[in-house]
PDB file of N, CA and C in Angstrom:
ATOM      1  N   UNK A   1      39.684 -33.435 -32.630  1.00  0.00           N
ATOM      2  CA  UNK A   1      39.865 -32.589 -33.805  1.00  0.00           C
ATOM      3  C   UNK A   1      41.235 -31.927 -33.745  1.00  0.00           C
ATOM      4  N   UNK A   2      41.971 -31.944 -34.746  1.00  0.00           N
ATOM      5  CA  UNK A   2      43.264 -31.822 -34.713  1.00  0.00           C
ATOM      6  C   UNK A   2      43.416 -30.161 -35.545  1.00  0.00           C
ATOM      7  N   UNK A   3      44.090 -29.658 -35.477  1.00  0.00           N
ATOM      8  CA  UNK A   3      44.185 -27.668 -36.409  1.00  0.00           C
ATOM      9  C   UNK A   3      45.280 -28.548 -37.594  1.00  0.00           C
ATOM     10  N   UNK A   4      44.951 -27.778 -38.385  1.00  0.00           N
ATOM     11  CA  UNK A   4      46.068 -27.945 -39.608  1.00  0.00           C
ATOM     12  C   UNK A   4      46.718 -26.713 -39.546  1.00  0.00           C
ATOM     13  N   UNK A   5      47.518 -26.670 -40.350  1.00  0.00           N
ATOM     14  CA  UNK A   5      48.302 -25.729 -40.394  1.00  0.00           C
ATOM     15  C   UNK A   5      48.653 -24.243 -40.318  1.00  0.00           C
ATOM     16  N   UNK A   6      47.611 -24.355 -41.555  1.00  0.00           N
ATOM     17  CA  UNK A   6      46.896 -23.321 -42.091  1.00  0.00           C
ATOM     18  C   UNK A   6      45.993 -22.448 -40.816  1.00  0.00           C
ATOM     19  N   UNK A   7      45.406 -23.594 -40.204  1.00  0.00           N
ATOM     20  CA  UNK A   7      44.352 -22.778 -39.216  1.00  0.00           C
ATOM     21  C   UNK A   7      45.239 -22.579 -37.746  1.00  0.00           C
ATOM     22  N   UNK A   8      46.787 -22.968 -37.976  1.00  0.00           N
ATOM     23  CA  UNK A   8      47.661 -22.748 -36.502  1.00  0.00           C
ATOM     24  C   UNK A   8      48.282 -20.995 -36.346  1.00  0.00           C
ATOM     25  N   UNK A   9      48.104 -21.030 -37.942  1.00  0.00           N
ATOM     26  CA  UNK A   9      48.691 -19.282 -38.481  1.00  0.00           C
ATOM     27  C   UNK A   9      47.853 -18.522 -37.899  1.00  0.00           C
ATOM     28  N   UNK A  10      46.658 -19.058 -38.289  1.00  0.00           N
ATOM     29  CA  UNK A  10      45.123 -17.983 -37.592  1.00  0.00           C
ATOM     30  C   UNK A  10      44.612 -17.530 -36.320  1.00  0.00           C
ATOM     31  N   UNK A  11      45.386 -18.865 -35.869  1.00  0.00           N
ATOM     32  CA  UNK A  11      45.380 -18.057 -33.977  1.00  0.00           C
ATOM     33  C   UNK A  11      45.731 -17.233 -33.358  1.00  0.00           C
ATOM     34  N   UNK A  12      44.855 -16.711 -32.991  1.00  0.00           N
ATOM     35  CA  UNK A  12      45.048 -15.309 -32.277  1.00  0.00           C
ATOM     36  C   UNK A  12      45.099 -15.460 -30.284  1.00  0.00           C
ATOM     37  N   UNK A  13      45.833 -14.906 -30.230  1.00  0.00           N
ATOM     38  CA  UNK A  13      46.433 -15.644 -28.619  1.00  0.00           C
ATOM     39  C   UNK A  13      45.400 -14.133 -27.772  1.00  0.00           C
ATOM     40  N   UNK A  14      45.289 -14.408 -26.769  1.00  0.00           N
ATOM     41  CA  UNK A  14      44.414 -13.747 -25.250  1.00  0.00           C
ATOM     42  C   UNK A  14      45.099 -13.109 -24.808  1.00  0.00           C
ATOM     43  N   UNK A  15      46.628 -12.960 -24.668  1.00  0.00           N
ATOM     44  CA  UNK A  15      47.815 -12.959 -24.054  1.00  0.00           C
ATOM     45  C   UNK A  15      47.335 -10.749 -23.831  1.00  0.00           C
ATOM     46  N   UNK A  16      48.169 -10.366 -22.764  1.00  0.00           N
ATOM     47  CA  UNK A  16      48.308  -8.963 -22.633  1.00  0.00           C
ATOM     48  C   UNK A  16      49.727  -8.315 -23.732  1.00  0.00           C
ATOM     49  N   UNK A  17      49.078  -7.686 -24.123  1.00  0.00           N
ATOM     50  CA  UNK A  17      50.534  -7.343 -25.073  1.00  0.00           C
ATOM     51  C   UNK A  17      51.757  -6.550 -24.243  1.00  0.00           C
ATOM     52  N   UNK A  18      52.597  -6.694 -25.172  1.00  0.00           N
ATOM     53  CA  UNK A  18      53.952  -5.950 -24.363  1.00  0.00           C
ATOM     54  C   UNK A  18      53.723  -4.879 -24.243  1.00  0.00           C
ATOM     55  N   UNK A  19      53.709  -3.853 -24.798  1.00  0.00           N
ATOM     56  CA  UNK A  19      53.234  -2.639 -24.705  1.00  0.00           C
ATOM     57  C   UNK A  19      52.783  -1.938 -23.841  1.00  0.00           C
ATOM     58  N   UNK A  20      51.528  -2.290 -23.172  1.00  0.00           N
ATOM     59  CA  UNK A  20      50.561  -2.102 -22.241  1.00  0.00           C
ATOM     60  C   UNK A  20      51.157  -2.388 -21.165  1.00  0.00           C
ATOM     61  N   UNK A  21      52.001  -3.736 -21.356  1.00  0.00           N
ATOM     62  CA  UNK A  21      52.480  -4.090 -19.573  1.00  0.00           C
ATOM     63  C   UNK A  21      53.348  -3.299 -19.484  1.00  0.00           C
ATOM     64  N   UNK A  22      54.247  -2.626 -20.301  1.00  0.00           N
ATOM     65  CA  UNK A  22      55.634  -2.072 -20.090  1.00  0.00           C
ATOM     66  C   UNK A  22      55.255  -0.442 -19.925  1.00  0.00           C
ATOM     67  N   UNK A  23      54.132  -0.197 -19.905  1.00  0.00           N
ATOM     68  CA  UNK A  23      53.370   1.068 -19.535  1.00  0.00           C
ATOM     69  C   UNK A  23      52.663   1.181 -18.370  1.00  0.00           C
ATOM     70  N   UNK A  24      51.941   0.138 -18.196  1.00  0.00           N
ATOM     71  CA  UNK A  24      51.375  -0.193 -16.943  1.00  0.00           C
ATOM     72  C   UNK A  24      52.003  -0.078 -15.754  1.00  0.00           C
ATOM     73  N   UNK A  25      53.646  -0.818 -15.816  1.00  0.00           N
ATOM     74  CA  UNK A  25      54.509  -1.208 -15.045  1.00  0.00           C
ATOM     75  C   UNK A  25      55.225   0.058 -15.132  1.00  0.00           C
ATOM     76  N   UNK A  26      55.459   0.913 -15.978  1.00  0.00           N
ATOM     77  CA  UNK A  26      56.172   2.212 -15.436  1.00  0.00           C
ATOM     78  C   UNK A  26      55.309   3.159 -14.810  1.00  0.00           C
ATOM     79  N   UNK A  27      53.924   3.321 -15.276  1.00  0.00           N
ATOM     80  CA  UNK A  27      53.145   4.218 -14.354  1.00  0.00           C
ATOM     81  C   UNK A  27      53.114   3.287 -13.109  1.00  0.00           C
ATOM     82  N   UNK A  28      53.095   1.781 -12.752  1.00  0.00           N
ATOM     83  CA  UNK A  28      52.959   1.761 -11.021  1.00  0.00           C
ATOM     84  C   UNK A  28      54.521   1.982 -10.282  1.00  0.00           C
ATOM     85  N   UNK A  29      55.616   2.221 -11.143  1.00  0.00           N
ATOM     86  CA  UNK A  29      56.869   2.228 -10.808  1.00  0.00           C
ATOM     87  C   UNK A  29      57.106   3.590 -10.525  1.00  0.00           C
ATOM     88  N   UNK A  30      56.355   4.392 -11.402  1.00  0.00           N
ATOM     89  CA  UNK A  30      56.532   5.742 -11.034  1.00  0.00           C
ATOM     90  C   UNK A  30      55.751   6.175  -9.628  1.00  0.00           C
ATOM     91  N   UNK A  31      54.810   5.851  -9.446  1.00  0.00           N
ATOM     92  CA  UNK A  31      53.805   6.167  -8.433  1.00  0.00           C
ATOM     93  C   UNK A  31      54.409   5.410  -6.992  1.00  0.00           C
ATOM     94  N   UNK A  32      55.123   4.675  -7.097  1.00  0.00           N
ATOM     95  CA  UNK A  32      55.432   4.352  -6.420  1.00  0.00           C
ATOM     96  C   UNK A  32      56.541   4.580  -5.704  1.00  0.00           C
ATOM     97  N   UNK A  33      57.546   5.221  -6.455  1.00  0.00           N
ATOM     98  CA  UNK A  33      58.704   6.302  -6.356  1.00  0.00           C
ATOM     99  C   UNK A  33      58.455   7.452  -5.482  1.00  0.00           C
ATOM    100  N   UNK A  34      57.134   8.047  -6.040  1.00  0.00           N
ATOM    101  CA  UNK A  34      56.715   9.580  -5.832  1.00  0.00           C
ATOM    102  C   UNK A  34      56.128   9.350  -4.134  1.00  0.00           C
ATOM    103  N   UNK A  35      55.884   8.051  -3.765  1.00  0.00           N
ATOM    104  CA  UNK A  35      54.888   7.716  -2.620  1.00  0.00           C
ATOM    105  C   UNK A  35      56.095   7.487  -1.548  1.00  0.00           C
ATOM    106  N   UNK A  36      57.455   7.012  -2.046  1.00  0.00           N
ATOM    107  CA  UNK A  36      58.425   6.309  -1.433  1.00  0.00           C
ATOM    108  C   UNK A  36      58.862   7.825  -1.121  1.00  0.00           C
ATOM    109  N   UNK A  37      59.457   8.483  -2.343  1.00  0.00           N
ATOM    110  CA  UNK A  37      60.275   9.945  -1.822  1.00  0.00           C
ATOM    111  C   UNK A  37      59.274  11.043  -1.106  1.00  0.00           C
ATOM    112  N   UNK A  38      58.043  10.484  -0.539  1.00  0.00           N
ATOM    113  CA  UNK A  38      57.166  12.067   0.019  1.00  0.00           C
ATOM    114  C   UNK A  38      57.422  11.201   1.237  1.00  0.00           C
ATOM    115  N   UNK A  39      57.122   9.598   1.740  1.00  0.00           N
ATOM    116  CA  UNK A  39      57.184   9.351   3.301  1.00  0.00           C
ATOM    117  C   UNK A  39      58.429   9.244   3.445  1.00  0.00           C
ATOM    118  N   UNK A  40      59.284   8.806   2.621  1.00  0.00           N
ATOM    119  CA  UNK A  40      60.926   8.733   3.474  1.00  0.00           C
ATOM    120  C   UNK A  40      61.855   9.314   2.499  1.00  0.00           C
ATOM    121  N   UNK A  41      62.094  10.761   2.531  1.00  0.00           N
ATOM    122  CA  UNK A  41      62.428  12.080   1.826  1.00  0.00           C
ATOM    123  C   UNK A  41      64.123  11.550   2.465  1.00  0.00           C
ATOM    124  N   UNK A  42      65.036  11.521   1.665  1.00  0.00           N
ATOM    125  CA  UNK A  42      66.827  11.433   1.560  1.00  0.00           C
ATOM    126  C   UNK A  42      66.945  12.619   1.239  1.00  0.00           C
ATOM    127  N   UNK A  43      67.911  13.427   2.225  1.00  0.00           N
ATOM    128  CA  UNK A  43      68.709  14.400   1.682  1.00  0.00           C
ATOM    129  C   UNK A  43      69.676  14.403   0.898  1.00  0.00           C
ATOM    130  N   UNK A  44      69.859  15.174   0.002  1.00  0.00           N
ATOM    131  CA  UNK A  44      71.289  15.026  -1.214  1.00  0.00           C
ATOM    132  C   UNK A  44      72.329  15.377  -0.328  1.00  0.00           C
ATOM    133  N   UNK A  45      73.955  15.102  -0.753  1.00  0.00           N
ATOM    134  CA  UNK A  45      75.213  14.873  -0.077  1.00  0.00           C
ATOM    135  C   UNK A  45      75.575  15.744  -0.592  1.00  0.00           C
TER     136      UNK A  45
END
């Protein structure tokens, strides 16, 4: 069974949206910052 055209417009994809990942990925970027600067603390120059 082959989609026509019409029914290729209608697909709706599973996919994670951008959004979410680019939120996701700054809250584990942040947390991961905060975890990095409490065990190995740099003094400013």
């Amino acid at each position: 069974m082959e989609l026509q055209n019409e029914e290729l417009t209608n697909v709706v994809g599973g996919g994670i949206k951008f959004g979410i990942a680019a939120i996701v990925g700054g809250i584990i970027t942040f947390v991961i910052g905060v975890i990095d600067g409490y065990l190995r603390p740099l003094s400013c120059n």
